[in-house]
PDB file of N, CA and C in Angstrom:
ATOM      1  N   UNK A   1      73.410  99.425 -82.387  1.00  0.00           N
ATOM      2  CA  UNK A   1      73.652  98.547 -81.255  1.00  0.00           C
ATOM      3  C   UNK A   1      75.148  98.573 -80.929  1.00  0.00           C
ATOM      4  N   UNK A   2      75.212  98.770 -79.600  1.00  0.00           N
ATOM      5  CA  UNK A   2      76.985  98.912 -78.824  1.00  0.00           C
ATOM      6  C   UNK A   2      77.646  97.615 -78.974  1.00  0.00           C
ATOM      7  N   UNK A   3      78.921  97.272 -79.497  1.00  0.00           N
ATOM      8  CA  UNK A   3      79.279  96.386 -79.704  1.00  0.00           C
ATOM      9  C   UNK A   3      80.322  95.794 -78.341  1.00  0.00           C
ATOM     10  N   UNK A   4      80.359  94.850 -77.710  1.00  0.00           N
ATOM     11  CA  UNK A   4      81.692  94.253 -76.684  1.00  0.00           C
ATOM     12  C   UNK A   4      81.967  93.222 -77.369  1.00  0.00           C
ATOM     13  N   UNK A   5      83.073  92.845 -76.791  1.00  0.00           N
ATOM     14  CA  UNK A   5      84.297  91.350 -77.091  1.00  0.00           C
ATOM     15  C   UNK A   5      84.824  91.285 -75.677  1.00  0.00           C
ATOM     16  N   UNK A   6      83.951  89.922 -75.521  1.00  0.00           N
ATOM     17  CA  UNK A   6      84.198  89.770 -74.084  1.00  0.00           C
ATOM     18  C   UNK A   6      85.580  88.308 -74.132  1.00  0.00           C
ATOM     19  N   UNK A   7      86.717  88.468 -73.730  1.00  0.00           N
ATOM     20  CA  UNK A   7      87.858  87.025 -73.821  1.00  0.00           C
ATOM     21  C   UNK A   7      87.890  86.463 -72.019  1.00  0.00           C
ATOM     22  N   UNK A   8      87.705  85.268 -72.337  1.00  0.00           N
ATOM     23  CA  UNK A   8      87.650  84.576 -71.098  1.00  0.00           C
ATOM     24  C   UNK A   8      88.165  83.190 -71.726  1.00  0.00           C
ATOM     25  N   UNK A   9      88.675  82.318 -70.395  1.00  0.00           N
ATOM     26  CA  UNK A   9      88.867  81.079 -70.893  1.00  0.00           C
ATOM     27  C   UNK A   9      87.862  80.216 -70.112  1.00  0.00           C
ATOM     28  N   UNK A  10      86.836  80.603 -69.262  1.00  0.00           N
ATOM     29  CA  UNK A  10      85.804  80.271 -68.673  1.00  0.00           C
ATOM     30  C   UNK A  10      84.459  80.453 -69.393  1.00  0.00           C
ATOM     31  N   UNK A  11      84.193  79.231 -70.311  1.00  0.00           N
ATOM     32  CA  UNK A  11      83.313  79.768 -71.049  1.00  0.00           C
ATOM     33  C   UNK A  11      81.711  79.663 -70.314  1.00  0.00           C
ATOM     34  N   UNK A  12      81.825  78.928 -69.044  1.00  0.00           N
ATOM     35  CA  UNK A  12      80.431  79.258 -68.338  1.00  0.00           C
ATOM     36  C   UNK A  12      80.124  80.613 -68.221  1.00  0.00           C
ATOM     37  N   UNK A  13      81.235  81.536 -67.278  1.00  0.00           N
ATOM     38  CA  UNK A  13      81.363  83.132 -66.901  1.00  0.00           C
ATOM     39  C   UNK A  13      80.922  83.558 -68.769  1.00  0.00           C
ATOM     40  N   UNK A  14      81.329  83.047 -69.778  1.00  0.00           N
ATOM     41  CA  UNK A  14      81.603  84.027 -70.890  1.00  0.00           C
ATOM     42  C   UNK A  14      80.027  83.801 -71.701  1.00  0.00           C
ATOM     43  N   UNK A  15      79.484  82.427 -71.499  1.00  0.00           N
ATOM     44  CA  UNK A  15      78.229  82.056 -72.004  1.00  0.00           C
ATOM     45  C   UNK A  15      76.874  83.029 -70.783  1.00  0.00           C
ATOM     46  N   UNK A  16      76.880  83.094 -69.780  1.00  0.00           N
ATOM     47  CA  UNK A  16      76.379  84.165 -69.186  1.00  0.00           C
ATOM     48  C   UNK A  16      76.141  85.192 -68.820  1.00  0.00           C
ATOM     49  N   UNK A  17      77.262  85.662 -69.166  1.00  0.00           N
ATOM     50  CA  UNK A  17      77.731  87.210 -69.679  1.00  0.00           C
ATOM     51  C   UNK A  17      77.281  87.719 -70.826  1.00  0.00           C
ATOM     52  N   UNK A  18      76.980  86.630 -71.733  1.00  0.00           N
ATOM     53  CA  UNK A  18      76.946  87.100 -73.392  1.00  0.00           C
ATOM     54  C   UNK A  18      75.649  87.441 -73.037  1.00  0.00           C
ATOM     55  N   UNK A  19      74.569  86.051 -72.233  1.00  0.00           N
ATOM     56  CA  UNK A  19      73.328  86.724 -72.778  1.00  0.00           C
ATOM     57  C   UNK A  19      73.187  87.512 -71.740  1.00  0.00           C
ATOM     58  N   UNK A  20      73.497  87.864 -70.509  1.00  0.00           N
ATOM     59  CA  UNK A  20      73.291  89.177 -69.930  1.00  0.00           C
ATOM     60  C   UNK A  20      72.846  90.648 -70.762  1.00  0.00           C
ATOM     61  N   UNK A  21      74.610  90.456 -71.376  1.00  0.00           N
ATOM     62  CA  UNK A  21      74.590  91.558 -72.368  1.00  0.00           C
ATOM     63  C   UNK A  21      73.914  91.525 -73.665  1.00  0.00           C
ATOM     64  N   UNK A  22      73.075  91.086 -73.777  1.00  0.00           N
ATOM     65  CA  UNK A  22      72.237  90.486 -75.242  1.00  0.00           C
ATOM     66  C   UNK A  22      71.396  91.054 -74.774  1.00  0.00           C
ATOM     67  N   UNK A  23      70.765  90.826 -73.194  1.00  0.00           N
ATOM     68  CA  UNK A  23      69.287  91.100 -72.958  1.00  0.00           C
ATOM     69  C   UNK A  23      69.214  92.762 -72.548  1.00  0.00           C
ATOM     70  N   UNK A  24      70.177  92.880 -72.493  1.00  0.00           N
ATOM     71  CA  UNK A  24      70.931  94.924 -72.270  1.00  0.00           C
ATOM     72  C   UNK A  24      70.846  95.177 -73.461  1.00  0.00           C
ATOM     73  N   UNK A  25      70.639  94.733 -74.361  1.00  0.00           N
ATOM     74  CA  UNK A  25      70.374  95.238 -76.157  1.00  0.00           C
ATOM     75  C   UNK A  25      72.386  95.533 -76.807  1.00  0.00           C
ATOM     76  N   UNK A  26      73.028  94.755 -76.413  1.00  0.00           N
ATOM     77  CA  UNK A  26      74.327  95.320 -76.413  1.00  0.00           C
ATOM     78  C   UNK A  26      74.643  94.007 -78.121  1.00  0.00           C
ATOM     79  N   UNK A  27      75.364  93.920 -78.779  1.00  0.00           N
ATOM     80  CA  UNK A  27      75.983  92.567 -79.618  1.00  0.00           C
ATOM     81  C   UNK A  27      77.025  92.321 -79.040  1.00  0.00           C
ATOM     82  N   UNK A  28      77.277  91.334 -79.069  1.00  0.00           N
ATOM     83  CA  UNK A  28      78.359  90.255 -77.892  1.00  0.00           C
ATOM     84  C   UNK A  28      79.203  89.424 -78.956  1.00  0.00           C
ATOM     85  N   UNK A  29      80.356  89.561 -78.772  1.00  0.00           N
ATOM     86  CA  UNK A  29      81.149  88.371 -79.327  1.00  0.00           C
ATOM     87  C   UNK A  29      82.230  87.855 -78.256  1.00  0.00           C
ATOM     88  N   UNK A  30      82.740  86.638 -78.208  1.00  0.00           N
ATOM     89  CA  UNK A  30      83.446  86.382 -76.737  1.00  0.00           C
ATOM     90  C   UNK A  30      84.268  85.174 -77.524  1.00  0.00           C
ATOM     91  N   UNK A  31      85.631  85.111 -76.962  1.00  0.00           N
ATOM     92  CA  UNK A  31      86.725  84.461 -77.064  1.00  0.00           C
ATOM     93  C   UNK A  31      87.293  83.839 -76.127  1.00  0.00           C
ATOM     94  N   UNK A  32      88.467  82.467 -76.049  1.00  0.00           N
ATOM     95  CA  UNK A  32      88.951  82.356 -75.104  1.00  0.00           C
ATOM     96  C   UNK A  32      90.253  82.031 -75.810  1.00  0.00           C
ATOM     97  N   UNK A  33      90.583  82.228 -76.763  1.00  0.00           N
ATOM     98  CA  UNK A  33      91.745  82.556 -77.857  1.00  0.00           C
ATOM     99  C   UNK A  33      92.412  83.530 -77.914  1.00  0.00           C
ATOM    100  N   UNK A  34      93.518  83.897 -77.172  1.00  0.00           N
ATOM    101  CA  UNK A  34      93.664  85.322 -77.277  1.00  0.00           C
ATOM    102  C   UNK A  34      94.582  85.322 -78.766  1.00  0.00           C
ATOM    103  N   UNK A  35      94.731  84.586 -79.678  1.00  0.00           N
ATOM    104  CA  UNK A  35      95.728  85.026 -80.780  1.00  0.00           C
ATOM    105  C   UNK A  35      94.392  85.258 -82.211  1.00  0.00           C
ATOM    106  N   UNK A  36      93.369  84.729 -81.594  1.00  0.00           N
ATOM    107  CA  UNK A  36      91.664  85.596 -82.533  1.00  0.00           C
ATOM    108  C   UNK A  36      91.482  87.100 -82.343  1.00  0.00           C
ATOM    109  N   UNK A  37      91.852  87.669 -80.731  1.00  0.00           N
ATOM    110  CA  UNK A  37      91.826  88.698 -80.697  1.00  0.00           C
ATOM    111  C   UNK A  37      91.889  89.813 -81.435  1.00  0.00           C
ATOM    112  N   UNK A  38      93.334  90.155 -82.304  1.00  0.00           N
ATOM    113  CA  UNK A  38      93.313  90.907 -83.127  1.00  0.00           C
ATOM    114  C   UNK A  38      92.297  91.170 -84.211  1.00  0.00           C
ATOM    115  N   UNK A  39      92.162  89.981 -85.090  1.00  0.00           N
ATOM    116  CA  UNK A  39      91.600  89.696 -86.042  1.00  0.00           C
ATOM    117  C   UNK A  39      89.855  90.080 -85.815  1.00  0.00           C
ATOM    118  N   UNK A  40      89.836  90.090 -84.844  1.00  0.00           N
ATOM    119  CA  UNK A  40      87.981  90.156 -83.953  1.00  0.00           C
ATOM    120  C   UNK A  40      87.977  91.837 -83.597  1.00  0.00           C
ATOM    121  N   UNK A  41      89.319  92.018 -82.851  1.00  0.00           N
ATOM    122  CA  UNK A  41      88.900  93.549 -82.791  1.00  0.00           C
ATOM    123  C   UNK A  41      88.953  94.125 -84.114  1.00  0.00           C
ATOM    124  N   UNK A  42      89.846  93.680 -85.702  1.00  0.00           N
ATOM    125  CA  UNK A  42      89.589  94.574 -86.597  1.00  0.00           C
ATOM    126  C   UNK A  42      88.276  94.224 -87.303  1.00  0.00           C
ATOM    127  N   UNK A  43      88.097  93.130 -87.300  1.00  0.00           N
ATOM    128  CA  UNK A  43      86.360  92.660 -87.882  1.00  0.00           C
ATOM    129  C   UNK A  43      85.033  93.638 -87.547  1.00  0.00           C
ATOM    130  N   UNK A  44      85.008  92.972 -85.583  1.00  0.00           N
ATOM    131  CA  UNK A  44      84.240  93.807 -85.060  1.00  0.00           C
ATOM    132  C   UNK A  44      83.986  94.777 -84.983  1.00  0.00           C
ATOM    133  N   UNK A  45      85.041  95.542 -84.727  1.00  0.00           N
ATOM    134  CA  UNK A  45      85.254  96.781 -84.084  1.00  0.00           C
ATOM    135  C   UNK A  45      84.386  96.766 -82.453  1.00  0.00           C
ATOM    136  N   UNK A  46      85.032  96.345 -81.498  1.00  0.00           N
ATOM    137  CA  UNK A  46      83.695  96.521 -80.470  1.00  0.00           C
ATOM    138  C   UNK A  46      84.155  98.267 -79.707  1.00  0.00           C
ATOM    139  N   UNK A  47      82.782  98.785 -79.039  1.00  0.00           N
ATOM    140  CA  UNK A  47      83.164  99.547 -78.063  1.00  0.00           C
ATOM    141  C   UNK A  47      83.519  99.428 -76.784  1.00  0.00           C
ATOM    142  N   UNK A  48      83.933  98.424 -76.350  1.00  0.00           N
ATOM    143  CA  UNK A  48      84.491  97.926 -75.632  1.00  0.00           C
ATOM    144  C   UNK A  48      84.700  96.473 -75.170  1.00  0.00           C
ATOM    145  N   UNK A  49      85.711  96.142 -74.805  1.00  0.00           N
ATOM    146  CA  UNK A  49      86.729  94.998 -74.201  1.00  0.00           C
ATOM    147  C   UNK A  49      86.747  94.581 -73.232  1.00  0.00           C
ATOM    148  N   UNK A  50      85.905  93.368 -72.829  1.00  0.00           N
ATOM    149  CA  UNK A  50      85.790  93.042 -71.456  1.00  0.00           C
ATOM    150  C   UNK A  50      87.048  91.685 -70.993  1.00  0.00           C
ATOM    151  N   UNK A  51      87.620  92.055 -70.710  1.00  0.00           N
ATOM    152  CA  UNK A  51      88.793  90.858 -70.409  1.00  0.00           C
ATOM    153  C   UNK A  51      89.248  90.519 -68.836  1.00  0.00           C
ATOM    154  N   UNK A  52      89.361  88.857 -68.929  1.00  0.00           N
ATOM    155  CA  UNK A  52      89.554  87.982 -67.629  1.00  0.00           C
ATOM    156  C   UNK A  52      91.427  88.441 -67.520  1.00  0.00           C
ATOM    157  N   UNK A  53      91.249  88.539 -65.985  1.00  0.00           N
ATOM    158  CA  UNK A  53      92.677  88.893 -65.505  1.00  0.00           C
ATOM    159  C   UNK A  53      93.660  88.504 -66.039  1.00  0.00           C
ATOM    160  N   UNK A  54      93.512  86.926 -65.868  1.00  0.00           N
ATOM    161  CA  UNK A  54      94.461  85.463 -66.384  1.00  0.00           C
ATOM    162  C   UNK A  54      94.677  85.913 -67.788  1.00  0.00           C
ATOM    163  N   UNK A  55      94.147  86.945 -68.276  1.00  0.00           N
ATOM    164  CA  UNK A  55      94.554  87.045 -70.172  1.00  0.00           C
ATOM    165  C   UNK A  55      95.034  88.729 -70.075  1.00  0.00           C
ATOM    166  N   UNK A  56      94.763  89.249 -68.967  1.00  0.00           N
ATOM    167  CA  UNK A  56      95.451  90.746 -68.937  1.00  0.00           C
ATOM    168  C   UNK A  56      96.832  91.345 -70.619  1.00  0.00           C
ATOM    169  N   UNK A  57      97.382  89.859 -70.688  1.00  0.00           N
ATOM    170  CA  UNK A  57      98.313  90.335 -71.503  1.00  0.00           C
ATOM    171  C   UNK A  57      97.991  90.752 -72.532  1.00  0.00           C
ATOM    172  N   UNK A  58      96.294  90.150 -73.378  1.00  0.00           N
ATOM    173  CA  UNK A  58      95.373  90.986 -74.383  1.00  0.00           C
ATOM    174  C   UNK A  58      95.352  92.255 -74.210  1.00  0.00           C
ATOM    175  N   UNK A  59      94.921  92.594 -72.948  1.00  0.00           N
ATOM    176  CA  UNK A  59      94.982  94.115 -72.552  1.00  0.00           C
ATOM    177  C   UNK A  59      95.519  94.544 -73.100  1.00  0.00           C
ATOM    178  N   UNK A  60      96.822  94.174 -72.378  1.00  0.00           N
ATOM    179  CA  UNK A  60      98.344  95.400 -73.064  1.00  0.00           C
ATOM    180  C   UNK A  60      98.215  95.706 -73.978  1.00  0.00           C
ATOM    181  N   UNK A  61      98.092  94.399 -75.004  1.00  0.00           N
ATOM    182  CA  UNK A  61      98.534  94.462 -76.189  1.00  0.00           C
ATOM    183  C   UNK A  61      97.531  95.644 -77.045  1.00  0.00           C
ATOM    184  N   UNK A  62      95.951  95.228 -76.682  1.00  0.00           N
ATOM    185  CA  UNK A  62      94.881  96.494 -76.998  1.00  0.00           C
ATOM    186  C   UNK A  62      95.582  97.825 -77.054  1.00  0.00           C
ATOM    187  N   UNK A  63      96.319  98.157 -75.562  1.00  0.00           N
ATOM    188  CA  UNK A  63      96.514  99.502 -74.960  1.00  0.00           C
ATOM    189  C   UNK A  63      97.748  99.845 -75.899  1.00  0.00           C
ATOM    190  N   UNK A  64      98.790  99.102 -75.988  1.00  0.00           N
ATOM    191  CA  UNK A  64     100.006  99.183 -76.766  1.00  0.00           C
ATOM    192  C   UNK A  64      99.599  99.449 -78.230  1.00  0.00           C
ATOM    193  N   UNK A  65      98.656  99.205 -78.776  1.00  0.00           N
ATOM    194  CA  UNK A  65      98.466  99.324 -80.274  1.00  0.00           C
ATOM    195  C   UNK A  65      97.902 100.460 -80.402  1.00  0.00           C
ATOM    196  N   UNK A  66      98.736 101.276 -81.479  1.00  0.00           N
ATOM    197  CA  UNK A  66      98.149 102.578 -81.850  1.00  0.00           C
ATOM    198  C   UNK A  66      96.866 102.399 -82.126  1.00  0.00           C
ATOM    199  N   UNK A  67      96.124 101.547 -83.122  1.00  0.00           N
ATOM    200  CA  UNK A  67      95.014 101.168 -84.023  1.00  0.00           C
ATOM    201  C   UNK A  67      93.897 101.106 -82.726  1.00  0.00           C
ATOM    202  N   UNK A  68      94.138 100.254 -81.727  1.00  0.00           N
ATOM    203  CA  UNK A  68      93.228  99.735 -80.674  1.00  0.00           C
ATOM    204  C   UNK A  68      93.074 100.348 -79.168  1.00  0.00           C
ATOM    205  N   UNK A  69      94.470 101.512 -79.153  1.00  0.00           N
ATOM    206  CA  UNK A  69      94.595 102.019 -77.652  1.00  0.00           C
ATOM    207  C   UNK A  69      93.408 102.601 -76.887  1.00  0.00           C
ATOM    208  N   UNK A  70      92.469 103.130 -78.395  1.00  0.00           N
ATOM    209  CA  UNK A  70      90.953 103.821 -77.601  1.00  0.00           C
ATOM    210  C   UNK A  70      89.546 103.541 -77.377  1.00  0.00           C
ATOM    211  N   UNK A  71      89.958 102.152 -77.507  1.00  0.00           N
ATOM    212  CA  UNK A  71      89.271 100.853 -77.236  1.00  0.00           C
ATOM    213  C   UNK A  71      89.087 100.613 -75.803  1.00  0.00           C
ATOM    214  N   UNK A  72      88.187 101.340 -74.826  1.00  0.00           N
ATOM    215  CA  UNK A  72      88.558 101.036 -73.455  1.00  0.00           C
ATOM    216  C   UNK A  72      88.457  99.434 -73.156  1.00  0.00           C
ATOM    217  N   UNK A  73      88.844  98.966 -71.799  1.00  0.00           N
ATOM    218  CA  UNK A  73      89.698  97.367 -71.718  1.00  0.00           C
ATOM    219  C   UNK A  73      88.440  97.622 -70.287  1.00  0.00           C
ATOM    220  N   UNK A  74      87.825  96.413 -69.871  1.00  0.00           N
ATOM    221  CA  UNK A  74      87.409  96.290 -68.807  1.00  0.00           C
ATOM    222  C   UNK A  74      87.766  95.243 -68.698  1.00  0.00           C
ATOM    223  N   UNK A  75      88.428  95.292 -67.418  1.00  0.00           N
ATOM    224  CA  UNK A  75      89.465  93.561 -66.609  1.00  0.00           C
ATOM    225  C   UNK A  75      88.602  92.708 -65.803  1.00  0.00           C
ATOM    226  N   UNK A  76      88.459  92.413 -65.767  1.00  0.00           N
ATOM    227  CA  UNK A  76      87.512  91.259 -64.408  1.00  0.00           C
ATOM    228  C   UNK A  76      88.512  90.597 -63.905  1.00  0.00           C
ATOM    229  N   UNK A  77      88.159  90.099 -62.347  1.00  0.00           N
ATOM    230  CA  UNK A  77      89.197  90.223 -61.473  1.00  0.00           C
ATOM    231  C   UNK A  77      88.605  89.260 -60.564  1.00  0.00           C
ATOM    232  N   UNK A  78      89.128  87.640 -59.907  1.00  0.00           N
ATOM    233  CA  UNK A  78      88.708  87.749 -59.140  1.00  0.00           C
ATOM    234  C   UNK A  78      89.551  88.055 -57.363  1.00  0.00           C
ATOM    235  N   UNK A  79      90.225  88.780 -58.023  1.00  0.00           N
ATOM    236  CA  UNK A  79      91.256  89.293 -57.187  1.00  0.00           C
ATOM    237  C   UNK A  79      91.035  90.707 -56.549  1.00  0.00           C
ATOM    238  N   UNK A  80      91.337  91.001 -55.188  1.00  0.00           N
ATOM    239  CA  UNK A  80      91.159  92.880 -55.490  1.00  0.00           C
ATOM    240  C   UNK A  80      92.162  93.707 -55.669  1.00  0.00           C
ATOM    241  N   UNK A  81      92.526  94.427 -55.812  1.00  0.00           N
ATOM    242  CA  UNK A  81      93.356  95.187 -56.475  1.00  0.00           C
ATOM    243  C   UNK A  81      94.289  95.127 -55.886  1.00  0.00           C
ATOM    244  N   UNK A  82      94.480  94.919 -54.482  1.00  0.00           N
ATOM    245  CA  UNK A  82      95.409  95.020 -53.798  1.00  0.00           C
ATOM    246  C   UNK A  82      96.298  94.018 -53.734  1.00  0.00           C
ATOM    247  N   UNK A  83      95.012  92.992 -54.209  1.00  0.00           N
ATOM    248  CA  UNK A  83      96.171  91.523 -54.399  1.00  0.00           C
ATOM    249  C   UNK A  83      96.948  91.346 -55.948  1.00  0.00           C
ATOM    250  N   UNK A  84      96.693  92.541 -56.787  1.00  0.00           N
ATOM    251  CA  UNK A  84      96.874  92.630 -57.905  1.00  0.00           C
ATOM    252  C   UNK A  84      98.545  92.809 -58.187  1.00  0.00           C
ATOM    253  N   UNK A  85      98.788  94.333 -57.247  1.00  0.00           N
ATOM    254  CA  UNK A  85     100.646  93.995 -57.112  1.00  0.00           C
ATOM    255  C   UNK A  85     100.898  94.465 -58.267  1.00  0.00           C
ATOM    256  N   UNK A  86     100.205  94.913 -59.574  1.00  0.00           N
ATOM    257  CA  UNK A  86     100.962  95.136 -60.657  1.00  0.00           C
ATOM    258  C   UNK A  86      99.985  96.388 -61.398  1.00  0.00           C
ATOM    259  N   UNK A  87     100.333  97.235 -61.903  1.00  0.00           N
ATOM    260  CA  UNK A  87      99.263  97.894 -63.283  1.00  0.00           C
ATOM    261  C   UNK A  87      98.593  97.385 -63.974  1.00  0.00           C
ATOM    262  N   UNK A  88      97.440  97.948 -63.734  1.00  0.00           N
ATOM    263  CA  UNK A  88      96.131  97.770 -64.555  1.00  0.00           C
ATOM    264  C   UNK A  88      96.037  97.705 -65.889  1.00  0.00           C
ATOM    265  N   UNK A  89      96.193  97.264 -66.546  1.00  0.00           N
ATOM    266  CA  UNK A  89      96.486  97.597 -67.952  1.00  0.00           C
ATOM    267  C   UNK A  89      95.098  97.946 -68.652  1.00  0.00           C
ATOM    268  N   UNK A  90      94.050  98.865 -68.040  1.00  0.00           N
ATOM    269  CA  UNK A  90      92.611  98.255 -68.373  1.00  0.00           C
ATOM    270  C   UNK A  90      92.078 100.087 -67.662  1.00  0.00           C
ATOM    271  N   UNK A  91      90.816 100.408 -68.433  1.00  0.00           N
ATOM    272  CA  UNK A  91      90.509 101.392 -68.194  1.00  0.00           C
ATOM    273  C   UNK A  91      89.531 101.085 -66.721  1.00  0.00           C
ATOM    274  N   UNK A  92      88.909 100.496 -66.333  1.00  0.00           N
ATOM    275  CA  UNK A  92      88.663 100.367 -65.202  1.00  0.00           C
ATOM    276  C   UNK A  92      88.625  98.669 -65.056  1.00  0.00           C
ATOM    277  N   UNK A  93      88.279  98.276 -63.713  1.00  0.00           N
ATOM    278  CA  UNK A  93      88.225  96.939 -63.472  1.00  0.00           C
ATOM    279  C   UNK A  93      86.919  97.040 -62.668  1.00  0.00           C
ATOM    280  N   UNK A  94      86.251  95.487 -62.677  1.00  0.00           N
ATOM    281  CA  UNK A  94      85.191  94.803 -61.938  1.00  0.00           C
ATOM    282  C   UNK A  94      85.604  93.316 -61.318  1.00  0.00           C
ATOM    283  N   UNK A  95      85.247  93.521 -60.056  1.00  0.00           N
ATOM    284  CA  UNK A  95      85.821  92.247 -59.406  1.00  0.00           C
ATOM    285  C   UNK A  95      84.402  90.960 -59.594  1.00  0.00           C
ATOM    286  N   UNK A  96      84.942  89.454 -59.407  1.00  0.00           N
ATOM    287  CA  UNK A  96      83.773  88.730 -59.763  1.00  0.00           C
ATOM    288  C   UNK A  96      83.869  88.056 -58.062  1.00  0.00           C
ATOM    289  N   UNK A  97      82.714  87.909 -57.664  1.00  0.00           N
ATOM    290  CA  UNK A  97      81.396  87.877 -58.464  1.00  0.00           C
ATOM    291  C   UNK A  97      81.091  88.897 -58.776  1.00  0.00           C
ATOM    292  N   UNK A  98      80.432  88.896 -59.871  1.00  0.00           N
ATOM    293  CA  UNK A  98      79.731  90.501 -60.275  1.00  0.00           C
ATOM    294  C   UNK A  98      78.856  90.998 -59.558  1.00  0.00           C
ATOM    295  N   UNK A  99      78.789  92.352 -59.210  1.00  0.00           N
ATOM    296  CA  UNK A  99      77.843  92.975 -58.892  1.00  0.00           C
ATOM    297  C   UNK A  99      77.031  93.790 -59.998  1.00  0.00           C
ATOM    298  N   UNK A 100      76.200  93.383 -60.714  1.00  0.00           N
ATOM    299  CA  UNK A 100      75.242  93.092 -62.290  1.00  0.00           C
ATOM    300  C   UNK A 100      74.835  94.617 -62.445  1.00  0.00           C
ATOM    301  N   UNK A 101      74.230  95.951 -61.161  1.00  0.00           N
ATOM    302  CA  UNK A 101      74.111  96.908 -61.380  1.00  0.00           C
ATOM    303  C   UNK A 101      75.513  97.796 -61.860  1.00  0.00           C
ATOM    304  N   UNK A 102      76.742  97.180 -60.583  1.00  0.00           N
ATOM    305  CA  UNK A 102      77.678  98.113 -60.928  1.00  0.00           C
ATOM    306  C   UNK A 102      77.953  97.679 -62.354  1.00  0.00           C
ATOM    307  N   UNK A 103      77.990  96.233 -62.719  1.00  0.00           N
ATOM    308  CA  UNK A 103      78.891  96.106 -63.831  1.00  0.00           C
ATOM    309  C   UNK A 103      78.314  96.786 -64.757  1.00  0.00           C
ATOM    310  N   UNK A 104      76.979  96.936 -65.202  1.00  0.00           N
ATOM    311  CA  UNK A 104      75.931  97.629 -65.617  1.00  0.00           C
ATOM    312  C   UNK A 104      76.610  99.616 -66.107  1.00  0.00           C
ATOM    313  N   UNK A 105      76.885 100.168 -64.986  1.00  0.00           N
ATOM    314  CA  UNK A 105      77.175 100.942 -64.889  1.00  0.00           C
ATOM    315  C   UNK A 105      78.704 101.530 -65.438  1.00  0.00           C
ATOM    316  N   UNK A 106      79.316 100.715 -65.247  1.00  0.00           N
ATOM    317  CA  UNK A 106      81.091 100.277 -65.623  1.00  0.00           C
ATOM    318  C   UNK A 106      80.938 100.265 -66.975  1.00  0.00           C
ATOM    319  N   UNK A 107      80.058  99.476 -68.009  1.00  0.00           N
ATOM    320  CA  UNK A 107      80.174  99.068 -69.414  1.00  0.00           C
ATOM    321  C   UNK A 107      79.490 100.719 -69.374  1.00  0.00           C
ATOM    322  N   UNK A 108      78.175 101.358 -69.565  1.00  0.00           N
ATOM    323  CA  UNK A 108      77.493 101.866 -69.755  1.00  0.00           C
ATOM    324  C   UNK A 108      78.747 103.548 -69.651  1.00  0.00           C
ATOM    325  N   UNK A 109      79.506 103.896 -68.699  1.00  0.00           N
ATOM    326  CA  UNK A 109      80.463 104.660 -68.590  1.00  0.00           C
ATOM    327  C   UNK A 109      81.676 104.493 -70.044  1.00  0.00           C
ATOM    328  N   UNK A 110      82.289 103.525 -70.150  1.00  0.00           N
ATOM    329  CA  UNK A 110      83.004 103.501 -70.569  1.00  0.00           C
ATOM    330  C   UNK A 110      82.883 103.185 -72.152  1.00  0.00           C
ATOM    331  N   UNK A 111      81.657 102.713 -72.616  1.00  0.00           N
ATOM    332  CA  UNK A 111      81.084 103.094 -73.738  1.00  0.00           C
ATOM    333  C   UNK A 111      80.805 104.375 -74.276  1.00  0.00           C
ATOM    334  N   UNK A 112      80.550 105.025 -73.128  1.00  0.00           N
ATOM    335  CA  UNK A 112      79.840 106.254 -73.261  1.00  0.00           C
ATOM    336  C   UNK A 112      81.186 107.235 -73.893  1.00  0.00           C
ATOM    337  N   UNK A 113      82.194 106.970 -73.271  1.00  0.00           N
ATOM    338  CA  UNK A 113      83.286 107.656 -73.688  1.00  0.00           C
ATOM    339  C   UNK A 113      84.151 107.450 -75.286  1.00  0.00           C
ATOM    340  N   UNK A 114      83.499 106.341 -75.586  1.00  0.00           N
ATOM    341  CA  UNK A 114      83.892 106.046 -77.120  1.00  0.00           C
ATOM    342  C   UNK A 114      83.149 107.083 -78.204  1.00  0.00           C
ATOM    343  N   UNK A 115      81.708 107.142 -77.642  1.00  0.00           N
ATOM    344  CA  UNK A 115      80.663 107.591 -78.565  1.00  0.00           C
ATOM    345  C   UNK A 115      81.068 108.935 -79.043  1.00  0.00           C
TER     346      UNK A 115
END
């Protein structure tokens, strides 16, 4: 079973998301702590990182760490890119509201590239 670590500080978005991805056969663990982070990605190990904009700075820190850099980062956004103004720190992004096929497709890609 594919593992994510989804960090949000919205734990409605993060409690609906989980079982989304539960019912996708995926294991889910979700935070709104970003100083658990570390400690969760070395526990877990997930194949991927789903992270809220407002915490982008997890990102970095993922991307910046030798140990975690190949860990792809998916950002959620409810911004579009254009209003973003800055680097992505994140292997791709999904804007919210979700669109459940693309996001579907987004995890399913970027997992795929871990394997």
């Amino acid at each position: 079973m594919k593992k994510i670590l989804v960090i949000n500080n919205d734990f409605d978005t993060m409690a609906l998301l989980k079982t989304w991805l539960e019912r996708k056969t995926y294991e889910v663990k979700y935070t709104g702590n970003q100083e658990e982070v570390p400690e969760i990605v070395k526990e877990f190990r997930p194949e991927l990182v789903i992270v809220d904009v407002l915490q982008k700075d997890v990102a970095e820190q993922l991307k910046e760490n030798e140990k975690t850099r190949s860990v792809p980062v998916l950002l959620m956004t409810g911004y579009t890119l254009k209003q973003m103004n800055s680097p992505v720190p994140a292997d791709d992004t999904i804007e919210k509201p979700f669109n459940l096929p693309l996001l579907e497709k987004k995890i399913e890609r970027l997992i795929q590239r871990t394997a």
